[in-house]
Protein backbone atom coordinates (compact mmCIF):
# COMPACT_ATOMS: atom_id res chain seq x y z
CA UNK A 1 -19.41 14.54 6.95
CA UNK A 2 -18.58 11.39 7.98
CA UNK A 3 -19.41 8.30 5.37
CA UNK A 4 -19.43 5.02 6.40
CA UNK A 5 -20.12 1.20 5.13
CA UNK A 6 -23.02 -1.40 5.39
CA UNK A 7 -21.50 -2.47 8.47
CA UNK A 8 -20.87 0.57 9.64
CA UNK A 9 -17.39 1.08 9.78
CA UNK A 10 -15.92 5.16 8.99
CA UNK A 11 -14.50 5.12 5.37
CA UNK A 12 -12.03 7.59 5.52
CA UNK A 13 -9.11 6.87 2.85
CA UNK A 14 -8.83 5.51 -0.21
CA UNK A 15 -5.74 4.12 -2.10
CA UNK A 16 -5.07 5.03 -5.56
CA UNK A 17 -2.87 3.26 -8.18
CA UNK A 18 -1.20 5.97 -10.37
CA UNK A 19 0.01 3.01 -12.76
CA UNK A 20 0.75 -0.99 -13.00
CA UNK A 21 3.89 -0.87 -14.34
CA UNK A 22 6.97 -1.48 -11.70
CA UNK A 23 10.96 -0.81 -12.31
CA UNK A 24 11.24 -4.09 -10.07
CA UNK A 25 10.25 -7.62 -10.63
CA UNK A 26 10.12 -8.06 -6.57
CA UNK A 27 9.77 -12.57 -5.78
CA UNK A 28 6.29 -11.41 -3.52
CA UNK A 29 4.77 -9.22 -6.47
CA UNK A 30 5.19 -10.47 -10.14
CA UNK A 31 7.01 -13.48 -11.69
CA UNK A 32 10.37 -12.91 -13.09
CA UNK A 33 9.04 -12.36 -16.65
CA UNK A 34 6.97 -9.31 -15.63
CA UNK A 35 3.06 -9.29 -16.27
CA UNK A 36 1.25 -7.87 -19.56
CA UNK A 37 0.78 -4.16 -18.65
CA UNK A 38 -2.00 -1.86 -19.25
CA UNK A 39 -2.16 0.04 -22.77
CA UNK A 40 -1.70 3.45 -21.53
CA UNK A 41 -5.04 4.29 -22.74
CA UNK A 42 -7.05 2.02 -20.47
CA UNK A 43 -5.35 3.93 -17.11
CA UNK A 44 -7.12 6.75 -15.69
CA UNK A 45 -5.61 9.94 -16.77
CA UNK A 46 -5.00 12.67 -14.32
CA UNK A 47 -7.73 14.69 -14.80
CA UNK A 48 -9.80 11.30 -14.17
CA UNK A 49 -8.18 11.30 -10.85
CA UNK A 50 -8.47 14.21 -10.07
CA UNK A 51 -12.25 14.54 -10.69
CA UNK A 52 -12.78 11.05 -8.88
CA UNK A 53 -10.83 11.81 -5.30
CA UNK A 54 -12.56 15.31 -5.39
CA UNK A 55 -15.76 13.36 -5.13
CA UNK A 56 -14.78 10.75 -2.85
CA UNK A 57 -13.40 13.90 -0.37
CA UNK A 58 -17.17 15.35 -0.80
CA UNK A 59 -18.12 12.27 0.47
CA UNK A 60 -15.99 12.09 3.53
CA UNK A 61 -12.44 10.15 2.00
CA UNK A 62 -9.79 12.82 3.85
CA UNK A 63 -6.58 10.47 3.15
CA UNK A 64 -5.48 9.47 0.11
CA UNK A 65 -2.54 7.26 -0.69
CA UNK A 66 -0.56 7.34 -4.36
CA UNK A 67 0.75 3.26 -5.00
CA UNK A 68 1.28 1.95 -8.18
CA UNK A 69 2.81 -0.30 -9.33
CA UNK A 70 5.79 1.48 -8.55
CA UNK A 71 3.75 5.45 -8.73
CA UNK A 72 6.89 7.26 -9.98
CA UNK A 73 7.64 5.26 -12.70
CA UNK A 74 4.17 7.47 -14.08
CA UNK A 75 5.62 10.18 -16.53
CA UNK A 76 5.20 13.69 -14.55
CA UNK A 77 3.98 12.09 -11.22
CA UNK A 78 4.80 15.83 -9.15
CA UNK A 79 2.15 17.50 -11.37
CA UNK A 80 -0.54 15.57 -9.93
CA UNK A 81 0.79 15.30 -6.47
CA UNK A 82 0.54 18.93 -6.75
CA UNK A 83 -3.01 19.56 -7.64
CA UNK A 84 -4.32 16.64 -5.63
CA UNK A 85 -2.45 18.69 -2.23
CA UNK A 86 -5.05 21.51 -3.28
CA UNK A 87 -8.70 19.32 -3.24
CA UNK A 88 -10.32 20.59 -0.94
CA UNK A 89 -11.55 17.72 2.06
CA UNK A 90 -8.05 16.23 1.49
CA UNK A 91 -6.25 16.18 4.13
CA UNK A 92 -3.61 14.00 4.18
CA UNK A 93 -1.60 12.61 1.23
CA UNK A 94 0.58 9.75 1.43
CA UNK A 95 2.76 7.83 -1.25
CA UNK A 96 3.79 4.26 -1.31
CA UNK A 97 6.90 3.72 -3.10
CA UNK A 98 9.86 1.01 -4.05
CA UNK A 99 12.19 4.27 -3.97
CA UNK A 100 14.22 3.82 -6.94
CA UNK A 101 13.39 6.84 -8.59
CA UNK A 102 12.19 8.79 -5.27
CA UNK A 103 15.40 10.70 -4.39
CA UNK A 104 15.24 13.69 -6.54
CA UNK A 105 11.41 14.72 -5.37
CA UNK A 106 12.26 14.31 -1.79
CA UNK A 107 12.63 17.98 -1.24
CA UNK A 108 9.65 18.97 -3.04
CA UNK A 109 7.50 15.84 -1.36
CA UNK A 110 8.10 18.53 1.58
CA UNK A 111 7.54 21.43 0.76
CA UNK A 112 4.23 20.21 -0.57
CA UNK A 113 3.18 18.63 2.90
CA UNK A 114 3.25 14.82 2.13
CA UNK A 115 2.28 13.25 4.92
CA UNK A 116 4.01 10.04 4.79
CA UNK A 117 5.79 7.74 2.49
CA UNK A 118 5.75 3.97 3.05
CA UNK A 119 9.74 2.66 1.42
CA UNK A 120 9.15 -0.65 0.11
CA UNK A 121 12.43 -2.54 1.41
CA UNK A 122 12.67 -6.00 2.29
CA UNK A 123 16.46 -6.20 3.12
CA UNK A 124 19.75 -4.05 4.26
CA UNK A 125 21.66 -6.33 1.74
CA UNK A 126 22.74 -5.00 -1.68
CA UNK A 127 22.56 -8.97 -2.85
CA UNK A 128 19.47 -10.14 -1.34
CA UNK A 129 18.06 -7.04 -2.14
CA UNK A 130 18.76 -7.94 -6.33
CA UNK A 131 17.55 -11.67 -5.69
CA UNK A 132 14.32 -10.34 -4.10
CA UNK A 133 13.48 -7.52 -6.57
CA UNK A 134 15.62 -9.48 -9.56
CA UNK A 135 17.11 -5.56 -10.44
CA UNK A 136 20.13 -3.95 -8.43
CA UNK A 137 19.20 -0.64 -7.42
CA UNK A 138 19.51 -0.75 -4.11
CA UNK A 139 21.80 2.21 -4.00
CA UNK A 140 18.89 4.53 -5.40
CA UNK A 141 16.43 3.11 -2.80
CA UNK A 142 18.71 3.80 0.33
CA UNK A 143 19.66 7.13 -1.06
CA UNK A 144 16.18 7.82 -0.97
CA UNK A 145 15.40 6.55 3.06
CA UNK A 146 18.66 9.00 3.68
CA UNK A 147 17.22 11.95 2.25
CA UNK A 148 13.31 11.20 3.64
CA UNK A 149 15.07 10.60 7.25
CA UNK A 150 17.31 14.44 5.88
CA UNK A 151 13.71 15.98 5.33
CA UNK A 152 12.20 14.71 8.29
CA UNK A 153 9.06 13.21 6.24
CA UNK A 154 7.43 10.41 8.40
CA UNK A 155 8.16 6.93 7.08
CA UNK A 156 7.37 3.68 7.44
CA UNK A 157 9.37 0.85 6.03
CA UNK A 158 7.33 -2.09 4.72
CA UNK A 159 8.96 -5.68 4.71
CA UNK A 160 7.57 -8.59 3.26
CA UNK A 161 8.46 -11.39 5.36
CA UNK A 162 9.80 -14.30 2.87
CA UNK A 163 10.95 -17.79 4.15
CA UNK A 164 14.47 -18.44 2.60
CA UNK A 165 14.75 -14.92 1.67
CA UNK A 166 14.85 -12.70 4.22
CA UNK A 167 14.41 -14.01 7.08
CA UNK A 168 18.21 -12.56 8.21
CA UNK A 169 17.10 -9.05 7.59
CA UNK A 170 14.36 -9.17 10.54
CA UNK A 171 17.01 -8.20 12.99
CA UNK A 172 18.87 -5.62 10.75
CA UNK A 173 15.60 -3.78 9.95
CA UNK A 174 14.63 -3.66 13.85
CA UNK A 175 17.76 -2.33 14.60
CA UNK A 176 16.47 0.46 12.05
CA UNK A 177 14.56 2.14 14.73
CA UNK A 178 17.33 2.78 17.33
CA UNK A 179 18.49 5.62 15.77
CA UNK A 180 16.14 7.16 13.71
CA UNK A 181 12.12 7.84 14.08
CA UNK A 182 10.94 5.22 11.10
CA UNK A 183 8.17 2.74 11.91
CA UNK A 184 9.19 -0.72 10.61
CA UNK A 185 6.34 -3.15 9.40
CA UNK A 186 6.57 -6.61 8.39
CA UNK A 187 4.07 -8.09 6.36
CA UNK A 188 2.89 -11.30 5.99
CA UNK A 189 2.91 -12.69 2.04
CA UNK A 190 0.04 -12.60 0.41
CA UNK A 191 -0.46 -15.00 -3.49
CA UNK A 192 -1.12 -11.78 -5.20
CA UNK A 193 2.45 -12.22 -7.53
CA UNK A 194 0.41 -13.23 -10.69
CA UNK A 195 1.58 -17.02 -9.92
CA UNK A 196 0.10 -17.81 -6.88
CA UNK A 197 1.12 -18.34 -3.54
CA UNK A 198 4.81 -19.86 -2.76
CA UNK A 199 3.83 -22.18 -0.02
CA UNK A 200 1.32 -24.39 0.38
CA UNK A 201 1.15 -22.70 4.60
CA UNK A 202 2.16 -19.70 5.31
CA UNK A 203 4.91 -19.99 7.99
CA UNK A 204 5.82 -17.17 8.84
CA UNK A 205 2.43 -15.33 9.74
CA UNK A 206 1.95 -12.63 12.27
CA UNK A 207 2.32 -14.82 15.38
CA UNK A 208 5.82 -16.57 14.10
CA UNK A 209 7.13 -12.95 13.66
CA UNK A 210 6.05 -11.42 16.41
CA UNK A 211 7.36 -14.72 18.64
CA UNK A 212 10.96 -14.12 16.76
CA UNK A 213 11.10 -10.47 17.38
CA UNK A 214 10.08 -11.09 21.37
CA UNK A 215 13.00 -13.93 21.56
CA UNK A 216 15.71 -11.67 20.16
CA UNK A 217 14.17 -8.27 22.04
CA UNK A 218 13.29 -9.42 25.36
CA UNK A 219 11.99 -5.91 26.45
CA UNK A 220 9.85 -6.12 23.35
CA UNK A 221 6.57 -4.34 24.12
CA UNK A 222 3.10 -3.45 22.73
CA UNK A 223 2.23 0.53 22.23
CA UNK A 224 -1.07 1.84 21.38
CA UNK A 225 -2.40 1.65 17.91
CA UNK A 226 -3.55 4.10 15.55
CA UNK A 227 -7.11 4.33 14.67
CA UNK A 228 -7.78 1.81 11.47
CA UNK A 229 -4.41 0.91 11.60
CA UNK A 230 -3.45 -2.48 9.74
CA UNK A 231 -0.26 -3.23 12.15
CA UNK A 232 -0.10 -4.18 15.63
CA UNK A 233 2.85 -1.59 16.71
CA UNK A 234 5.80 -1.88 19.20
CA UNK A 235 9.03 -0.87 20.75
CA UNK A 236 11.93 -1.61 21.81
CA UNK A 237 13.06 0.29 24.60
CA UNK A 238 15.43 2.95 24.39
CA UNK A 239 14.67 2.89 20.60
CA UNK A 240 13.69 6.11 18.48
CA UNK A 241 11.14 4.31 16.05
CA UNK A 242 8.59 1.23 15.95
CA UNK A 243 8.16 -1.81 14.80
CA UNK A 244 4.66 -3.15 13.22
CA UNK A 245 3.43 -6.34 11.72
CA UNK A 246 0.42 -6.36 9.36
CA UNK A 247 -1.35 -9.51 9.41
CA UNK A 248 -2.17 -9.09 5.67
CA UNK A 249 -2.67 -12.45 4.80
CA UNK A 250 -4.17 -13.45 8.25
CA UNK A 251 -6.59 -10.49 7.90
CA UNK A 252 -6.76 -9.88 11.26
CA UNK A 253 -8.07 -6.31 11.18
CA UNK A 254 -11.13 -6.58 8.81
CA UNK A 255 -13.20 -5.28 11.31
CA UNK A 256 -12.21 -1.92 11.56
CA UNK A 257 -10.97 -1.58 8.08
CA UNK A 258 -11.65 2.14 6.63
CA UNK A 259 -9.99 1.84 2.99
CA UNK A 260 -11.17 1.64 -0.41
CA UNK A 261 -8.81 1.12 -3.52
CA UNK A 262 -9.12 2.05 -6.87
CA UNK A 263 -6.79 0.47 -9.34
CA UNK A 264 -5.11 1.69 -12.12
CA UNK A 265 -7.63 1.47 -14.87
CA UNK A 266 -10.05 2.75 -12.22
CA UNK A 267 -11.63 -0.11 -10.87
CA UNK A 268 -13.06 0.17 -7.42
CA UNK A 269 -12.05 -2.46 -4.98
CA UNK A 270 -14.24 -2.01 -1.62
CA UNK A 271 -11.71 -5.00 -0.28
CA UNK A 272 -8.26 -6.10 -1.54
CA UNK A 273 -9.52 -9.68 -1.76
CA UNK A 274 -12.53 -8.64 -4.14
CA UNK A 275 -12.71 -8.80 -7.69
CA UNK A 276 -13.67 -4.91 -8.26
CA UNK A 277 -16.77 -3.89 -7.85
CA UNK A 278 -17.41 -0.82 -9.60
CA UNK A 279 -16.24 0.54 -13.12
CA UNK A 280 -15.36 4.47 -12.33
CA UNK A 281 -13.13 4.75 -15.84
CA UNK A 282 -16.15 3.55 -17.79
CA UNK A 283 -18.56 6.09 -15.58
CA UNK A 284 -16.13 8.67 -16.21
CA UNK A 285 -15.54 8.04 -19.92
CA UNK A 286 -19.31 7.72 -20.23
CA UNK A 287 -20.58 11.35 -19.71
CA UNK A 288 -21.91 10.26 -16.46
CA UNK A 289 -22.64 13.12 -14.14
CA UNK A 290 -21.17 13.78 -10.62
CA UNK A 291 -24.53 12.75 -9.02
CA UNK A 292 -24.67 9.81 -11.05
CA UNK A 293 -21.23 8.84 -9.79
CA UNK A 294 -21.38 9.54 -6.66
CA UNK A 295 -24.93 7.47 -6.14
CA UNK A 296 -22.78 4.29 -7.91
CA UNK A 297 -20.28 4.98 -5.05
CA UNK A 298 -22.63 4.80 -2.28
CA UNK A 299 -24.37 1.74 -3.64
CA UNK A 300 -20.71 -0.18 -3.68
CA UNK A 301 -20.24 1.11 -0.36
CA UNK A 302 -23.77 0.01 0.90
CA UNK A 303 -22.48 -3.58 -0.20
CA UNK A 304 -19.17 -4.06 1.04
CA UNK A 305 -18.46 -7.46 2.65
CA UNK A 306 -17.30 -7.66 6.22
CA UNK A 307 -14.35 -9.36 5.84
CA UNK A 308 -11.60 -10.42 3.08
CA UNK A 309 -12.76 -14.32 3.59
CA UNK A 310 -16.20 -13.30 2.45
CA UNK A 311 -14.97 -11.10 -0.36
CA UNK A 312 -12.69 -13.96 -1.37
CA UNK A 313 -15.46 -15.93 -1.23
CA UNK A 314 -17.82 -13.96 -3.47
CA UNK A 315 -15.13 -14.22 -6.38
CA UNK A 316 -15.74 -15.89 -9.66
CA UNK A 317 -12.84 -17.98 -9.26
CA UNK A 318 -12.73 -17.37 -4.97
CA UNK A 319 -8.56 -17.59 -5.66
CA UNK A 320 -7.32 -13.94 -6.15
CA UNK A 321 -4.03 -16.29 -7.18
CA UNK A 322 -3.69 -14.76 -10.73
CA UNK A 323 -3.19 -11.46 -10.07
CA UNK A 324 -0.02 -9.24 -8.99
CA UNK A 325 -0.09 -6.56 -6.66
CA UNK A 326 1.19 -4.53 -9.27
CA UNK A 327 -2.11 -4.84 -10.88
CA UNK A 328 -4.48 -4.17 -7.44
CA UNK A 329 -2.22 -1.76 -6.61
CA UNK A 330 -0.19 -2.05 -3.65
């Protein structure tokens, strides 16, 4: 079956935060200090999961992503990778991670049939890399792109694009994709780092990239998008991989937008600029029934705004500026 929203767009995949807590304190995410973290207790435990993306798959969600947070930093992560794999209606199961503690579960990732992993890395340089993410474990996180490029696992690198920090690693991370098959996105910032955002415009949006990566590649050109897809893809000619650009902030691609998210206390978010809109954890917790749950997910559904400016809109405080990705998940 097919399910699909008030404005009838397909939804199709939903992304799941495993947990809020991150081994990095990354500039874009969280302020330096870190942000007060769930009590264990309040996060969705794995049989929660479970039971909640088995009904979202009898409804018609076939992908599922794992974020956090950083997802591995979870105690015993591979258990429920592996009984999410057997859900039946799932087809496709994808991770988002920072990679620091990725490596050793690269082989298994595999042999289980993950079908992608998105590598957070904003920079080729060990130093910029421990000003961005205020920790140095860079070594761990490019030990873990060698052995997903070993394994052959589809990846996608995700850059956040950061005037006066990284703005020299552009170039570097295009140059990625001449010799291996890696699809390199850079995002635009968005104020969800639990301070706010860092400028008062946001310079570097989609069209400033995309104009610096045309200047320094010429031959740059456009290549057909996936269906859904959040980046606008391209090539450079001659090259192995792709480069995107995900106008997160500029919200661009609202309109065909298939995703739901469900944070780590189980909180579903029907946009990433709303302020939740349905309490699964407390349905769950509750003795509610599967037909009771799934009715409460079609009625969020049913009500899901067209774009993230009207979602913004519709908040209490209409300025998502307190929060940190680490808390939406990813």
């Amino acid at each position: 079956m097919t399910l699909y929203d008030n404005h009838n767009r397909p939804l199709t995949y939903v992304r799941l935060a495993v947990t809020d807590r991150c081994n990095l304190r990354c500039f874009y995410c969280m302020p330096a200090e870190g942000i007060q973290y769930l009590p264990k207790r309040e996060l969705l435990t794995f049989e929660e999961i479970k039971r909640t993306i088995a009904l979202l798959a009898r409804l018609g969600i076939s992908k599922v992503r794992l974020t956090g947070g950083e997802p591995f930093v979870r105690m015993d992560l591979m258990r429920l990778i592996r009984n999410l794999v057997e859900i039946p209606g799932v087809n496709d199961l994808h991770i988002t991670t920072n990679g620091v503690l990725t490596a050793p579960h690269v082989a298994e990732l595999k042999r289980l049939g993950i079908a992608s992993v998105n590598l957070s890395l904003d920079t080729l340089d060990a130093e910029r890399f421990k000003l961005i993410t205020r920790r140095a474990e860079f070594g761990p996180v490019m030990r873990t792109l060698e052995l997903l490029l070993k394994h052959d696992i589809p990846t996608k690198i995700n850059a956040v694009v950061m005037e006066g920090k990284n703005i020299d690693d552009i170039l570097p991370l295009v140059q990625l994709t001449q010799q291996h098959a890696v699809d390199v996105r850079f995002i635009e910032e968005m104020p969800f780092n639990g301070e706010g955002s860092h400028y008062p415009t946001l310079h570097w949006n989609y069209a400033r990239i995309l104009s610096y990566l045309k200047e320094h590649h010429p031959g740059l050109y456009k290549i057909p998008d996936p269906a859904n897809a959040t980046a606008t893809e391209y090539a450079v000619p001659g090259y192995k991989g792709t480069v995107g650009i995900i106008a997160a902030f500029s919200r661009t691609f609202c309109g065909t937008c298939n995703r739901i998210r469900i944070t780590a206390q189980g909180t579903l978010k029907t946009c990433l600029y709303d302020e939740g809109v349905l309490d699964i954890r407390q349905l769950l917790r509750s003795g509610a029934s599967d037909d009771v749950i799934t009715e409460k997910l079609l009625q969020a559904f049913r009500q899901r705004p067209k774009d993230g400016f009207e979602a913004e809109a519709s908040r209490s405080n209409h300025l998502p500026a307190h929060e940190s990705m680490s808390t939406i998940g990813g």
